[in-house]
N, C-alpha and C. Protein backbone atom coordinates (compact mmCIF):
# COMPACT_ATOMS: atom_id res chain seq x y z
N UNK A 1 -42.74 -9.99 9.39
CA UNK A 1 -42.39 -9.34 8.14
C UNK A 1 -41.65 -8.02 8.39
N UNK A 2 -42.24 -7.07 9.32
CA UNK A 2 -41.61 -6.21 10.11
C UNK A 2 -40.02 -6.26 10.08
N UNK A 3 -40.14 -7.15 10.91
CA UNK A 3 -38.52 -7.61 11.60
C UNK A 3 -37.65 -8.00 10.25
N UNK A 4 -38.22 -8.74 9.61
CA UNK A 4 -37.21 -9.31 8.04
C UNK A 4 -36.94 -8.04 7.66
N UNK A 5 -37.96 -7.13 7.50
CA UNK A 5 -37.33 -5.49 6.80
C UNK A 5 -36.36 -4.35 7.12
N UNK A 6 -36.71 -4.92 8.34
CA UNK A 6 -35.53 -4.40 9.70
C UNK A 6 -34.23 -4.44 9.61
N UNK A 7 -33.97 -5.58 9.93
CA UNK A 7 -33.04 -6.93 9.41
C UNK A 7 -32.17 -6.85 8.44
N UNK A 8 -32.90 -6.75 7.06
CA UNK A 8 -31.84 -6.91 6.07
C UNK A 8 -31.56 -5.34 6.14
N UNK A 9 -32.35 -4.20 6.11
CA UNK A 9 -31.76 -3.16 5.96
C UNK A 9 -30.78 -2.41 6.62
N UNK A 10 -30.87 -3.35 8.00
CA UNK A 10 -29.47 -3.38 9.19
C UNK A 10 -28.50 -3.57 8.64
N UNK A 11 -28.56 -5.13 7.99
CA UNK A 11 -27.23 -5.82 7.44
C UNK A 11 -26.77 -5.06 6.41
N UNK A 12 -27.61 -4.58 5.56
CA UNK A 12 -27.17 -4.02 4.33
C UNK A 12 -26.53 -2.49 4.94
N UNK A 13 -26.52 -1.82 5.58
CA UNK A 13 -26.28 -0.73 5.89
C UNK A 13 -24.65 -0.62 6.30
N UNK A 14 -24.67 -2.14 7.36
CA UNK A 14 -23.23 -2.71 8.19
C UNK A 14 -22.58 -3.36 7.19
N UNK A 15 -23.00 -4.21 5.91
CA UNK A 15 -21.81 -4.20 4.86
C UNK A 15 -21.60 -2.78 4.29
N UNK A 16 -22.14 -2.23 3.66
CA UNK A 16 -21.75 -0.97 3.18
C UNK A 16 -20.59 0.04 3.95
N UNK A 17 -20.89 0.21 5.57
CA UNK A 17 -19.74 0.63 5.87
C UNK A 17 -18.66 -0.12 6.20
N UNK A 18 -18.39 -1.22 6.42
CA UNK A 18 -17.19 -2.33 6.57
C UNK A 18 -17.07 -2.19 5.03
N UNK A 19 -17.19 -2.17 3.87
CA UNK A 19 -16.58 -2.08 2.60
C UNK A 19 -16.05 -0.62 2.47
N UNK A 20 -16.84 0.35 2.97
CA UNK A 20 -15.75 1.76 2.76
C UNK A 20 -15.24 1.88 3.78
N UNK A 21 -15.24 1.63 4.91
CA UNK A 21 -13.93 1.45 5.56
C UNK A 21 -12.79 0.55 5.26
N UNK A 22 -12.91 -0.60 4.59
CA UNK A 22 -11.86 -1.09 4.11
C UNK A 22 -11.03 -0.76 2.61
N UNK A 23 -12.31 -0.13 1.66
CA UNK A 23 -11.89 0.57 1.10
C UNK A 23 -10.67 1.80 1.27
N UNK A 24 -11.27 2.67 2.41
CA UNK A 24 -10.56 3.60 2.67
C UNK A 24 -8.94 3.24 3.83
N UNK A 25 -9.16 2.19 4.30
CA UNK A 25 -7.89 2.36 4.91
C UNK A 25 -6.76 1.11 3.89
N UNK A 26 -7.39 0.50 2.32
CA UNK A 26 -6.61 -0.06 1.27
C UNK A 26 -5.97 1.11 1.10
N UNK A 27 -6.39 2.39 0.80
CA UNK A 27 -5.55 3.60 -0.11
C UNK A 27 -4.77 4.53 1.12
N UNK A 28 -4.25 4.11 2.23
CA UNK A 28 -3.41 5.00 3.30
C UNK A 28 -2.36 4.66 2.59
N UNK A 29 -1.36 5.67 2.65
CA UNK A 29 0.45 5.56 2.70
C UNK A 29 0.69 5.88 4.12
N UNK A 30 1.62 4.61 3.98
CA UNK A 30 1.96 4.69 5.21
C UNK A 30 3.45 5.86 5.06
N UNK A 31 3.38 7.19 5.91
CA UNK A 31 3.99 8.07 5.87
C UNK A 31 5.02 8.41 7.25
N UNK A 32 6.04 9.09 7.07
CA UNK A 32 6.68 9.03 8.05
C UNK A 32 7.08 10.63 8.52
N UNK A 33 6.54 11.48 9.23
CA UNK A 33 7.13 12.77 9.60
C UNK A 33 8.83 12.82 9.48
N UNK A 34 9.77 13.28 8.70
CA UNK A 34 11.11 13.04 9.77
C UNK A 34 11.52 14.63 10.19
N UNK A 35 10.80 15.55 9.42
CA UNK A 35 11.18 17.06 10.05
C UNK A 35 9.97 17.60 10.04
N UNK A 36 9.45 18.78 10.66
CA UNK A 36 8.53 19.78 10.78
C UNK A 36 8.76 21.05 11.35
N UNK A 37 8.92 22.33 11.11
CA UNK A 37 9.50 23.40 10.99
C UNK A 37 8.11 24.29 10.86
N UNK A 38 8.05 25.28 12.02
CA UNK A 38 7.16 26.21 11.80
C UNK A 38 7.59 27.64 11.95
N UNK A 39 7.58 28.53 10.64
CA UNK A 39 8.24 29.53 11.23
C UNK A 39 7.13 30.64 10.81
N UNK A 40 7.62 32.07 11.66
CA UNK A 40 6.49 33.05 11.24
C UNK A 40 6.36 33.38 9.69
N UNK A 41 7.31 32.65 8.81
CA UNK A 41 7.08 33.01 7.58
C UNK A 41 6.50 31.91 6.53
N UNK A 42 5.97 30.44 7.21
CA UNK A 42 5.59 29.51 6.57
C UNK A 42 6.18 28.25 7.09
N UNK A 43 6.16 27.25 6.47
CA UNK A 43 6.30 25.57 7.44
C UNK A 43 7.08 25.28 6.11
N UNK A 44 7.82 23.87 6.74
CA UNK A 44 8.42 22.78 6.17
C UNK A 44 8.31 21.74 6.45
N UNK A 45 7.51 20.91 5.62
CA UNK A 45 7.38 19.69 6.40
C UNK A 45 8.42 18.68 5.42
N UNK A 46 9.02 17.69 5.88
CA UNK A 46 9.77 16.44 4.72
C UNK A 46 9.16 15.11 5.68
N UNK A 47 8.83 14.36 4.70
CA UNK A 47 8.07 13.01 5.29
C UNK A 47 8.77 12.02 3.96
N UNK A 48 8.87 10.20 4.45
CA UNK A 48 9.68 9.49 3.91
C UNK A 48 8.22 8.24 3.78
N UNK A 49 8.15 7.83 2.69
CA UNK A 49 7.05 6.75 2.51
C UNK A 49 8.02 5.29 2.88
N UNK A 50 7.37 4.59 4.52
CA UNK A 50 7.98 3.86 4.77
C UNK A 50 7.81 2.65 3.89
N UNK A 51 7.30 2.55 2.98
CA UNK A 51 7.52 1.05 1.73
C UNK A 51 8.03 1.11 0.83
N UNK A 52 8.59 2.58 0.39
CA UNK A 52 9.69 2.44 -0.66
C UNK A 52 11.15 3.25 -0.11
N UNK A 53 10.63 4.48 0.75
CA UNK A 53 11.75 5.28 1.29
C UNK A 53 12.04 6.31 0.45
N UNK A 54 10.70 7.06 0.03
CA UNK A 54 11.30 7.77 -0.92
C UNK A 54 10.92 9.23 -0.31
N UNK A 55 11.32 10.56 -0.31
CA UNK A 55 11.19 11.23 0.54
C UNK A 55 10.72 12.80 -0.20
N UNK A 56 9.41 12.89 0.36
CA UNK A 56 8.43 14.12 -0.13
C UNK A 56 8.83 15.46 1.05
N UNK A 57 8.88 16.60 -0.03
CA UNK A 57 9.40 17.72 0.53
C UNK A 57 7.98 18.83 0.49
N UNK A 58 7.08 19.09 1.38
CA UNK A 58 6.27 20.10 1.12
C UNK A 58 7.01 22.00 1.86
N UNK A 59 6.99 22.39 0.91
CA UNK A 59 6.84 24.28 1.97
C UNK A 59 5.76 24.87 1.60
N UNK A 60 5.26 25.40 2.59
CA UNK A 60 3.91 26.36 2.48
C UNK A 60 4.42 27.55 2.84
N UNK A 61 3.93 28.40 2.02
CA UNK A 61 4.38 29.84 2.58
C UNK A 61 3.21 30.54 3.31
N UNK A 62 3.04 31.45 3.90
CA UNK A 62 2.29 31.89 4.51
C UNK A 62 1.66 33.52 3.80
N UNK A 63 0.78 33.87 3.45
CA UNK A 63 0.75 35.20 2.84
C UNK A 63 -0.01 36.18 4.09
């Protein structure tokens, strides 16, 4: 009886993380660095989403 309690609470533990891990790697974009720029006054990064090609511009400034 031991062991049955063991058991399922194993299994149940190992679906739970195989569902949020698959959960979590359903919602990745797949992203593409194409510049990165670090300067003493803040960064530039531009990255291109390789399934549509559409291209995100972040600057951070630095205070």
């Amino acid at each position: 009886m031991k062991n049955y309690v063991i058991n399922s609470c194993f299994l149940s533990l190992a679906l739970m993380l195989m569902s949020a891990t698959a959960f979590t790697l359903a919602g990745c974009e797949e992203k593409e660095k194409v510049l990165d720029i670090e300067t003493p006054n803040g960064e530039l990064e531009i990255e291109r989403d390789k399934s549509d090609g559409d291209i995100g511009v972040d600057l951070k400034k630095k205070e």
